[in-house]
C-alpha atoms as a PDB file:
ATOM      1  CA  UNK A   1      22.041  34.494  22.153  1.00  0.00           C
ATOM      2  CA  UNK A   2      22.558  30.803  21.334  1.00  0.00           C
ATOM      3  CA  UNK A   3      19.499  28.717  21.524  1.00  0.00           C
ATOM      4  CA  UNK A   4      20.664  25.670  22.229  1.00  0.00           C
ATOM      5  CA  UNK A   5      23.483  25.688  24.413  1.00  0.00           C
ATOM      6  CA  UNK A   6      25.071  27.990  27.304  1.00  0.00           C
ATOM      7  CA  UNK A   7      27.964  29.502  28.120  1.00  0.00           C
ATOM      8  CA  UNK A   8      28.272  26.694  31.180  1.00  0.00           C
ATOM      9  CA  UNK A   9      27.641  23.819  28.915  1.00  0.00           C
ATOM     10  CA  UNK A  10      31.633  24.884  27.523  1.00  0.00           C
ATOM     11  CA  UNK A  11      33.504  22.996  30.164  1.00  0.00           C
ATOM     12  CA  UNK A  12      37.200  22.689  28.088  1.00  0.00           C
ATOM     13  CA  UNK A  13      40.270  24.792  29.292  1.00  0.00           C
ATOM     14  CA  UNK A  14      40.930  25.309  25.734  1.00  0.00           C
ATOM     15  CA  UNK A  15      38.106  27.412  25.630  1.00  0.00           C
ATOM     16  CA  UNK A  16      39.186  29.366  28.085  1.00  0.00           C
ATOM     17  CA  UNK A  17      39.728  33.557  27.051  1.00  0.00           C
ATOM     18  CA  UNK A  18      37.759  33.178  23.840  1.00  0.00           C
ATOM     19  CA  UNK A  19      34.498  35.165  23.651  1.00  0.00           C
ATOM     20  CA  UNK A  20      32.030  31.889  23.104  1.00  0.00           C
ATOM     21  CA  UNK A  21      28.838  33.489  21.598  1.00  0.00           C
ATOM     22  CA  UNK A  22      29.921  33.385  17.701  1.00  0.00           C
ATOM     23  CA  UNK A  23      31.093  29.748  19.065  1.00  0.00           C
ATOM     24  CA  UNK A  24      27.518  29.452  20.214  1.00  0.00           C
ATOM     25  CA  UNK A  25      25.687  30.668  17.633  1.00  0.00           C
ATOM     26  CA  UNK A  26      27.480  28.498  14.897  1.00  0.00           C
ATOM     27  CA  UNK A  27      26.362  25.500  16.992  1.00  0.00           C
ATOM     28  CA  UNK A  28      23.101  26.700  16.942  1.00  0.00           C
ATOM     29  CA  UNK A  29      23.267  26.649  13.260  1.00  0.00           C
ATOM     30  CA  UNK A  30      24.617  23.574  13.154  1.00  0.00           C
ATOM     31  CA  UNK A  31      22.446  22.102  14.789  1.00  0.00           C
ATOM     32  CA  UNK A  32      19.294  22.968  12.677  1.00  0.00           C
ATOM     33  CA  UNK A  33      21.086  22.090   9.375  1.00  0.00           C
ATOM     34  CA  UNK A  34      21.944  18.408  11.420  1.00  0.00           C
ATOM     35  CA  UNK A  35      18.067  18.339  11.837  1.00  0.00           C
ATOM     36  CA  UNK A  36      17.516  19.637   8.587  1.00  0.00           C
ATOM     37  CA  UNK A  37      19.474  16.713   7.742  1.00  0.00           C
ATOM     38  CA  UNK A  38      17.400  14.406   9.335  1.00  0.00           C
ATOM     39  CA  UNK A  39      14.274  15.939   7.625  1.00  0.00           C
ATOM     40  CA  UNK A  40      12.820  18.373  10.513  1.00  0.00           C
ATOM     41  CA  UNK A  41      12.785  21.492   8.298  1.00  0.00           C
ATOM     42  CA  UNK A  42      10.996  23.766  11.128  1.00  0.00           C
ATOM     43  CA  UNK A  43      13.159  24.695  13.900  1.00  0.00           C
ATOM     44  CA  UNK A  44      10.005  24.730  16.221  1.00  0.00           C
ATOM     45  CA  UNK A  45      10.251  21.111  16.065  1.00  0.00           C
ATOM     46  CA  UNK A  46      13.564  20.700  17.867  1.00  0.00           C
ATOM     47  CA  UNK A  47      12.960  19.645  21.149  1.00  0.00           C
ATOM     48  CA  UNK A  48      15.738  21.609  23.445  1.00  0.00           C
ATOM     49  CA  UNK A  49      13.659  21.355  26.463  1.00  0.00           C
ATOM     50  CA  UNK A  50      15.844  19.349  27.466  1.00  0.00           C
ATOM     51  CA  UNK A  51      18.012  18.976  23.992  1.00  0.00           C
ATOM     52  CA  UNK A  52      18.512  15.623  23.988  1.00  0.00           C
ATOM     53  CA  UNK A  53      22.396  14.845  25.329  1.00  0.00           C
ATOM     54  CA  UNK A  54      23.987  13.633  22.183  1.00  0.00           C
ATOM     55  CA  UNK A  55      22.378  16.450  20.581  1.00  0.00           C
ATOM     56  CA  UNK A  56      24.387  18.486  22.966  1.00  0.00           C
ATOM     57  CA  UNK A  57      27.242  16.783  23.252  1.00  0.00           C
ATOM     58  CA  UNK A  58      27.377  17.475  18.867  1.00  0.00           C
ATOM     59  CA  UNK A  59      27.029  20.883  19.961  1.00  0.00           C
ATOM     60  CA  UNK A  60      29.459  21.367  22.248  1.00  0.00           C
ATOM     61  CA  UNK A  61      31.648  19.204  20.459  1.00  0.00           C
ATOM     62  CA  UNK A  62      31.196  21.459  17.147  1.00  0.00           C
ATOM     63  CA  UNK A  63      32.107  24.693  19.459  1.00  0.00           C
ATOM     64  CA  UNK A  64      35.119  22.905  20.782  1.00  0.00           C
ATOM     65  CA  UNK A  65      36.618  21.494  17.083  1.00  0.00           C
ATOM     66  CA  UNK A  66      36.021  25.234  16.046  1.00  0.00           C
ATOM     67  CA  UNK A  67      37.647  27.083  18.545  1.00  0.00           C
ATOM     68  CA  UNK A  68      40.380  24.492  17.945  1.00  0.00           C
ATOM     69  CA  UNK A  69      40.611  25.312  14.667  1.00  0.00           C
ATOM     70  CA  UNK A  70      40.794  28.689  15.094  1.00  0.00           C
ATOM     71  CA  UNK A  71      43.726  28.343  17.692  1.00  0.00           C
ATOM     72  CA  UNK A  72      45.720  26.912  14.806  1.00  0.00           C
ATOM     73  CA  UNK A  73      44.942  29.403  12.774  1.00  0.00           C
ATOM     74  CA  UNK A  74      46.718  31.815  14.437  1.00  0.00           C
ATOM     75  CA  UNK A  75      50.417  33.072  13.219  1.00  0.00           C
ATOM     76  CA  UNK A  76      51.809  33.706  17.147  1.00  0.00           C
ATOM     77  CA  UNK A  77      51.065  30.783  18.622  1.00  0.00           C
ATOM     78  CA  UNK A  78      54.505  28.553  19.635  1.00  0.00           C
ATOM     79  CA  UNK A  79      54.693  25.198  18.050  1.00  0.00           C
ATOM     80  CA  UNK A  80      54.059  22.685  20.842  1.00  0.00           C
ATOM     81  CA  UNK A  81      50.502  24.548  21.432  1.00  0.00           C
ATOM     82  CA  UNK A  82      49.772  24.675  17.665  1.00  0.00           C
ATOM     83  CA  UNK A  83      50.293  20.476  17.379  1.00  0.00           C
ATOM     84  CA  UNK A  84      47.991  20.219  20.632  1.00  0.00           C
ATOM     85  CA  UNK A  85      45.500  22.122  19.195  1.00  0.00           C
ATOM     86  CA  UNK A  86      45.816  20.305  15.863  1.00  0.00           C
ATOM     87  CA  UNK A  87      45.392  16.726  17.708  1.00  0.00           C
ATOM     88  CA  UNK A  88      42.454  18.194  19.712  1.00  0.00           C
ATOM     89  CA  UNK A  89      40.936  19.649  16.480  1.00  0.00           C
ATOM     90  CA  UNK A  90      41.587  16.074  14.618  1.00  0.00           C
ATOM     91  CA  UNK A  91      39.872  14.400  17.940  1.00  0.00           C
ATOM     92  CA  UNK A  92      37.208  16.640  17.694  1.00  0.00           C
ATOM     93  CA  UNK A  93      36.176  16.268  14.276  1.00  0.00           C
ATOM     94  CA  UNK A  94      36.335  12.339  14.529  1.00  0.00           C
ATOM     95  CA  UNK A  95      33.318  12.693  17.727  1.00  0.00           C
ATOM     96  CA  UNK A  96      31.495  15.091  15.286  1.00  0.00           C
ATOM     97  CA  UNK A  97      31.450  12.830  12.837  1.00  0.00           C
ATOM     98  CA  UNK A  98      30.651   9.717  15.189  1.00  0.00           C
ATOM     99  CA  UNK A  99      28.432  11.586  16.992  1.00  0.00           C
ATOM    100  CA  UNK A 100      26.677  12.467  13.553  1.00  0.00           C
ATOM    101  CA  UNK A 101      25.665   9.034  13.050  1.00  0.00           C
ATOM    102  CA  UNK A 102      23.900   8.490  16.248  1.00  0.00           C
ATOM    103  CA  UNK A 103      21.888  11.221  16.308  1.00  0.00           C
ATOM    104  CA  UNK A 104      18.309   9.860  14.685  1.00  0.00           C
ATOM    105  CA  UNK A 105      15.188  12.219  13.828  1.00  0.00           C
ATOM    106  CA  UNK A 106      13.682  10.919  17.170  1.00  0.00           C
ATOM    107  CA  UNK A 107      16.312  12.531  18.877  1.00  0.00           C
ATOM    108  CA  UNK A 108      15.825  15.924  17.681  1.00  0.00           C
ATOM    109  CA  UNK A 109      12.239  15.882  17.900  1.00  0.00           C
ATOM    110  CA  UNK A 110      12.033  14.639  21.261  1.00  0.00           C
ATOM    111  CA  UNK A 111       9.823  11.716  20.217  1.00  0.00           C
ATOM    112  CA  UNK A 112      12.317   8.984  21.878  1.00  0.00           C
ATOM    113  CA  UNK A 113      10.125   6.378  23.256  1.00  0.00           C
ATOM    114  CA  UNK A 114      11.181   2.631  22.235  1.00  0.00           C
ATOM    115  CA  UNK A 115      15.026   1.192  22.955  1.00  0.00           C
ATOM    116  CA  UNK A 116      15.288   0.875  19.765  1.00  0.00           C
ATOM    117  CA  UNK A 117      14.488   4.584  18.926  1.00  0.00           C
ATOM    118  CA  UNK A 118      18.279   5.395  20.552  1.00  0.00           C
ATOM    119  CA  UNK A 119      20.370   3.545  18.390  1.00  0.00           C
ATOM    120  CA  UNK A 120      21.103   3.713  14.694  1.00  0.00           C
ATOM    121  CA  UNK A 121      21.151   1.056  12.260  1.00  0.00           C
ATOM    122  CA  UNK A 122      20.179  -1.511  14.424  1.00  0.00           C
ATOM    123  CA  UNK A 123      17.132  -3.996  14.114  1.00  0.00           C
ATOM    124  CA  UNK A 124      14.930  -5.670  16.359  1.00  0.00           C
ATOM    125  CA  UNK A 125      15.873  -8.648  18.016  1.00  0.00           C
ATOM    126  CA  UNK A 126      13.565 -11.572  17.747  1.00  0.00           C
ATOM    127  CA  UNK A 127      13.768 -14.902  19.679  1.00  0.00           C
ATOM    128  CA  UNK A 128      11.627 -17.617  18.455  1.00  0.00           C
END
């Protein structure tokens, strides 16, 4: 049973007729070696009451690339579904990876509590 997301939190028709919970439980790996990542190294530290969205969205983003990837892995499928699963897969990948970059330690932990904790790699403004 997946941890961090449900079976409800999968809204794409693509993942439609595919049995979700390996799907699920990936994510939930995925998203402990993202915090891992980020330094958290005990999973008791992940705040998922409520996960925080982009922390989600990576999630269910991760679930979607893979089943994706899995559709074009497959010999019998006709050609015009195998190239839209290959540009969903390529689209997927690319919010991973963006998504990857927002996510900050704050996030994770649930310890969000200045603007400036939700954004990365930006700096405080200061008008003199």
């Amino acid at each position: 049973m997946s941890t961090y997301l449900e079976y409800d939190d999968i809204k794409a028709n693509i993942a439609n007729g595919f049995e979700l919970e390996p799907y699920l439980d990936e994510a939930d790996s995925e998203v402990i070696d993202l915090a891992e990542t980020l330094g958290v190294r005990n999973t008791d530290d992940i705040e998922n009451n409520p996960l925080h969205y982009k922390i989600k969205r990576y999630a269910v983003v991760f679930v979607l690339m893979r089943v994706c990837q899995d559709k074009i892995g497959t010999n019998n499928v006709e050609l015009p579904d195998l190239e839209k699963y290959t540009v969903l897969y390529n689209m997927y990948f690319k919010e991973l990876a963006r998504l990857k970059g927002e996510i900050s330690v704050e996030m994770v932990t649930g310890q969000v509590n200045e603007t400036r904790d939700r954004a990365i790699n930006t700096g405080t403004i200061f008008r003199g």
